[in-house]
PDB file of N, CA and C in Angstrom:
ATOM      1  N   UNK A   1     -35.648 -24.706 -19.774  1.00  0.00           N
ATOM      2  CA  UNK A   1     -35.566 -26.094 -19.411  1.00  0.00           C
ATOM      3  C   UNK A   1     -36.601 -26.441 -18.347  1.00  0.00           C
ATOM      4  N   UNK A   2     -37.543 -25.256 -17.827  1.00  0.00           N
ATOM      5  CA  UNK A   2     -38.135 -25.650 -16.323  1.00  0.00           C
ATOM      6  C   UNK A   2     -39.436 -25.907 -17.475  1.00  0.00           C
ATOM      7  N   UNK A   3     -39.735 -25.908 -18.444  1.00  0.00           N
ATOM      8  CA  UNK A   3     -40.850 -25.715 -18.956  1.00  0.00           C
ATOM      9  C   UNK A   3     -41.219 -27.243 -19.371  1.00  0.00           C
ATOM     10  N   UNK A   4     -39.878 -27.814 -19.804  1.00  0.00           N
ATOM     11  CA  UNK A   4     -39.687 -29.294 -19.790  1.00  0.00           C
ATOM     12  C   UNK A   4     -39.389 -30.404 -18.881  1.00  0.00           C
ATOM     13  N   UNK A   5     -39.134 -29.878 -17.829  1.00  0.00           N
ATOM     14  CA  UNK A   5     -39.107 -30.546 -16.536  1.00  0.00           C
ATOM     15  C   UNK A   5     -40.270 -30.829 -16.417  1.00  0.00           C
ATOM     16  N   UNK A   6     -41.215 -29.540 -15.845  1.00  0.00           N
ATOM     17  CA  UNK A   6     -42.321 -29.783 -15.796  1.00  0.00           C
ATOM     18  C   UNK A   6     -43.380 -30.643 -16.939  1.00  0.00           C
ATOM     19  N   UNK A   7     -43.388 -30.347 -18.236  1.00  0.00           N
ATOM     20  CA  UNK A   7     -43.697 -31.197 -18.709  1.00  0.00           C
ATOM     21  C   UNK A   7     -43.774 -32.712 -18.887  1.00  0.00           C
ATOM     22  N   UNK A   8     -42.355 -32.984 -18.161  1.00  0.00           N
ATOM     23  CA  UNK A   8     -42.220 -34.708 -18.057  1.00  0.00           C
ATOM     24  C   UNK A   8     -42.928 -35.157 -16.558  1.00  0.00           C
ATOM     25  N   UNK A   9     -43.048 -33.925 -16.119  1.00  0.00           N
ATOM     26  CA  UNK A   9     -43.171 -34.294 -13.924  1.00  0.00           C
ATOM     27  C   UNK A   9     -44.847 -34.866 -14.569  1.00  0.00           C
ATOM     28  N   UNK A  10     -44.980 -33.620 -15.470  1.00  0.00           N
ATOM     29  CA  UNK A  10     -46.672 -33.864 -15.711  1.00  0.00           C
ATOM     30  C   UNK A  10     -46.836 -34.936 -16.577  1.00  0.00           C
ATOM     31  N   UNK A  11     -46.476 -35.798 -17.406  1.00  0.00           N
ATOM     32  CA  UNK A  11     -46.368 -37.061 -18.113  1.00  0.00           C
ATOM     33  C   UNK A  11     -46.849 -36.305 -19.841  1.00  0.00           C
ATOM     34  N   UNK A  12     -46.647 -34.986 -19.791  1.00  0.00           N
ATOM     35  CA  UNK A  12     -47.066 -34.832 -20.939  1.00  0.00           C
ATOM     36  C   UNK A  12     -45.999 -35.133 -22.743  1.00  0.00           C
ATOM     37  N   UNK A  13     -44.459 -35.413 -21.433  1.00  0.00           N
ATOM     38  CA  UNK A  13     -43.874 -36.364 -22.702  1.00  0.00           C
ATOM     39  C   UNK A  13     -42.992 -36.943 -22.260  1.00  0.00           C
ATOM     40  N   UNK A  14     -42.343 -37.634 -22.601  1.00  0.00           N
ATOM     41  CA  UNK A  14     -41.305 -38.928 -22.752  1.00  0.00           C
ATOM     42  C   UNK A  14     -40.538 -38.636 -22.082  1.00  0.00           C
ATOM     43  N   UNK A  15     -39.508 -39.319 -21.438  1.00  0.00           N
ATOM     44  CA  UNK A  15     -38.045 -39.286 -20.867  1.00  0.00           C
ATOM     45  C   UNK A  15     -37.219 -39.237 -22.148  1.00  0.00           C
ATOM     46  N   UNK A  16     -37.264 -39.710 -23.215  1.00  0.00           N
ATOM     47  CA  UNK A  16     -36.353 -39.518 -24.294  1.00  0.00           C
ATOM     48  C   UNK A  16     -37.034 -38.225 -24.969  1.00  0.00           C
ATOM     49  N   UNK A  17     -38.570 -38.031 -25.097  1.00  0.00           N
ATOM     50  CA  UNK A  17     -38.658 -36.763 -25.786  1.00  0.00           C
ATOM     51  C   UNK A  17     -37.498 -35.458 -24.957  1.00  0.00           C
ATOM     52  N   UNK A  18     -37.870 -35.564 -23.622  1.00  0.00           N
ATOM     53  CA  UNK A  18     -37.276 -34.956 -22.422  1.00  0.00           C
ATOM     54  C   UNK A  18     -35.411 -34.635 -22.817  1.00  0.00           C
ATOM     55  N   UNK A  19     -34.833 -35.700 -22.747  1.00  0.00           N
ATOM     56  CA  UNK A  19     -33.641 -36.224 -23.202  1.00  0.00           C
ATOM     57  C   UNK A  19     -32.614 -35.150 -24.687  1.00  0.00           C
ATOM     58  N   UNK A  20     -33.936 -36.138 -25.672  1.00  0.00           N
ATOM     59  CA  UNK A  20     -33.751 -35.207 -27.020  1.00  0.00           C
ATOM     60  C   UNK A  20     -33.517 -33.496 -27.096  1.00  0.00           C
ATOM     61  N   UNK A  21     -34.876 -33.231 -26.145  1.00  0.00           N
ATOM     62  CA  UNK A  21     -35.288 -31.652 -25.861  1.00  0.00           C
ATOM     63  C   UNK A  21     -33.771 -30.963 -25.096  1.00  0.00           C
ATOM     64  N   UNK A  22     -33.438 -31.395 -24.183  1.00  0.00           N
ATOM     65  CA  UNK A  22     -32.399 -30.987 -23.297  1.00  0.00           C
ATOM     66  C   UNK A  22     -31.355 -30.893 -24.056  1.00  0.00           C
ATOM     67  N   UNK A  23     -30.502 -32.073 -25.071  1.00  0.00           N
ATOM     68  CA  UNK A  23     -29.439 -31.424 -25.654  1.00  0.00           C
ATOM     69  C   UNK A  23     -29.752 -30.759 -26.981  1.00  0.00           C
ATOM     70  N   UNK A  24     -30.794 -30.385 -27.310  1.00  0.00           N
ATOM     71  CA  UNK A  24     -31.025 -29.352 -28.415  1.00  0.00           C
ATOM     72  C   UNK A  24     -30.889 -28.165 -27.762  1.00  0.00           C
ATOM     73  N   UNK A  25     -31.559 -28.102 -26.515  1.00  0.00           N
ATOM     74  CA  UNK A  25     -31.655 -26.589 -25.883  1.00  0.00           C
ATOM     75  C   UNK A  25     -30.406 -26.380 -25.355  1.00  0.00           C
ATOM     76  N   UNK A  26     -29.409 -27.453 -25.181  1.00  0.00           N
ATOM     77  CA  UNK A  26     -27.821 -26.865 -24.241  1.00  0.00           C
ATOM     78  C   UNK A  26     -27.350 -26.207 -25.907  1.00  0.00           C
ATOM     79  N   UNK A  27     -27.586 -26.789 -27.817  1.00  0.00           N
ATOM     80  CA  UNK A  27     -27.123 -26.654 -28.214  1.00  0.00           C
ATOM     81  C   UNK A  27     -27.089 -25.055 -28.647  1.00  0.00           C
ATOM     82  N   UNK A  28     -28.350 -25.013 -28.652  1.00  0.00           N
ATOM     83  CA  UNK A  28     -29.083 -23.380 -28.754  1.00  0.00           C
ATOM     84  C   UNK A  28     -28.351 -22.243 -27.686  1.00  0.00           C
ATOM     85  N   UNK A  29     -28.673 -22.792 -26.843  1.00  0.00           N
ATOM     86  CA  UNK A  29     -27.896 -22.393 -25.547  1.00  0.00           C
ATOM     87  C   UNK A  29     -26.428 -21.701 -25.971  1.00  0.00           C
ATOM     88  N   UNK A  30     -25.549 -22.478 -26.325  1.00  0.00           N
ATOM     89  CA  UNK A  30     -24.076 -22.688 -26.755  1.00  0.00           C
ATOM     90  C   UNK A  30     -24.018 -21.484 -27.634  1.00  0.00           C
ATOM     91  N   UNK A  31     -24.767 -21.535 -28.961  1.00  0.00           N
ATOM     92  CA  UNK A  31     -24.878 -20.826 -30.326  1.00  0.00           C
ATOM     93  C   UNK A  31     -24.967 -19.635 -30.005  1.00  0.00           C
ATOM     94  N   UNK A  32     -26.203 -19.434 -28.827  1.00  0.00           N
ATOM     95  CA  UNK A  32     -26.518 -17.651 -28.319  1.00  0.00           C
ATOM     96  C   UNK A  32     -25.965 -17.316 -27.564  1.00  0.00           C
ATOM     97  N   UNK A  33     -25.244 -17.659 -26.620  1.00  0.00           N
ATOM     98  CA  UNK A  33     -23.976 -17.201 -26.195  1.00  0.00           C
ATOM     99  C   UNK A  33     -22.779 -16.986 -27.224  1.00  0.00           C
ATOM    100  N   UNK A  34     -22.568 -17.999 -27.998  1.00  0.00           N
ATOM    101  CA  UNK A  34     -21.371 -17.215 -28.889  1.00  0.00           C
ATOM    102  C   UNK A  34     -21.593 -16.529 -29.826  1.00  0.00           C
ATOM    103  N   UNK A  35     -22.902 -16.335 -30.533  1.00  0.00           N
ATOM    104  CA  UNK A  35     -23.224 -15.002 -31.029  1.00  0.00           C
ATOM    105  C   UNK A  35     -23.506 -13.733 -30.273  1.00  0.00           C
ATOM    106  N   UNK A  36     -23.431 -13.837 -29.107  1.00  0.00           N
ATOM    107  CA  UNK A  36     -23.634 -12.999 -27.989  1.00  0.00           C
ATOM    108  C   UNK A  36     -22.273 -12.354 -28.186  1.00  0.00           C
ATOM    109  N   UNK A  37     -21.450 -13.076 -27.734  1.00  0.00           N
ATOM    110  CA  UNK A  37     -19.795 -12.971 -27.777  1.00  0.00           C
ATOM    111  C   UNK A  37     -19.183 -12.405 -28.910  1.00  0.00           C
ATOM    112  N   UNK A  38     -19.985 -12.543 -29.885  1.00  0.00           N
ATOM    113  CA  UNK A  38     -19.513 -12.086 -31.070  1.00  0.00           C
ATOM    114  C   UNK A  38     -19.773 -10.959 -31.460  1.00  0.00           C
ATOM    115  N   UNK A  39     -21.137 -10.358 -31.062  1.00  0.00           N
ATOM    116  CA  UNK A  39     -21.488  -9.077 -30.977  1.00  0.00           C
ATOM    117  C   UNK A  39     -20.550  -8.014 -29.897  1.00  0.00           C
ATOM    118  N   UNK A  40     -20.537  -8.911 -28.534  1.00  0.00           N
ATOM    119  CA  UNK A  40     -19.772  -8.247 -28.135  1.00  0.00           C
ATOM    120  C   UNK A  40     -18.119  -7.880 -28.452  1.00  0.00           C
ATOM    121  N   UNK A  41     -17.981  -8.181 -29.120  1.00  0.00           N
ATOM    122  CA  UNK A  41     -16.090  -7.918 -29.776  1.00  0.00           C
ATOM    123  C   UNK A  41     -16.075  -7.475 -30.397  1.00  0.00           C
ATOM    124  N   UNK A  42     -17.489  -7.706 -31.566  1.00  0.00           N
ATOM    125  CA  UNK A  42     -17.095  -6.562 -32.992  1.00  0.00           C
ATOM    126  C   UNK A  42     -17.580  -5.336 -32.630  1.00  0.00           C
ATOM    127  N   UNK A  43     -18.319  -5.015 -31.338  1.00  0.00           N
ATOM    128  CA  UNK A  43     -18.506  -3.703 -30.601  1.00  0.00           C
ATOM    129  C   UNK A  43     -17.380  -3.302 -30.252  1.00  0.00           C
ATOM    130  N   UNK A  44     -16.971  -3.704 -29.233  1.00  0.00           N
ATOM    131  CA  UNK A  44     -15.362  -3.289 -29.094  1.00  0.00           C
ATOM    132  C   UNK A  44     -14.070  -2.872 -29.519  1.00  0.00           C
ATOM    133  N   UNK A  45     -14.119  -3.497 -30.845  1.00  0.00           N
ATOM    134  CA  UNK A  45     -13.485  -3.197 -32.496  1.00  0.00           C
ATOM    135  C   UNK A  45     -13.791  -2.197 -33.271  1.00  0.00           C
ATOM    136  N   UNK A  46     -15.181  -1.701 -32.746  1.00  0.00           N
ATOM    137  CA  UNK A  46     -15.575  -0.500 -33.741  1.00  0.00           C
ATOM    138  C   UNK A  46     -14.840   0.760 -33.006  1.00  0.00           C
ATOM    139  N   UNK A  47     -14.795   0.872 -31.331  1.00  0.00           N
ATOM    140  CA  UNK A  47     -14.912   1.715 -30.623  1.00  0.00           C
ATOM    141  C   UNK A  47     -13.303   2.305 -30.935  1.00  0.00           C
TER     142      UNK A  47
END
């Protein structure tokens, strides 16, 4: 997200490109953590 901060500080895009970008990346965010989570249990299950 600092990569897009900076990108808007620098005007190289939009407050809505900015906007858009941020809840795609919380959504990504979300997904790899619970595939994270998911790896971690079916590890645990094997053991």
């Amino acid at each position: 997200m600092e990569h897009l901060t900076t990108a808007f500080d620098e005007k190289y895009i939009s407050e809505i490109t900015l906007n858009i970008l941020d809840e795609k990346f919380e959504i990504v965010i979300k997904l790899i953590n619970g595939y994270i989570n998911y790896l971690d249990k079916s590890k645990a299950t094997k053991k």
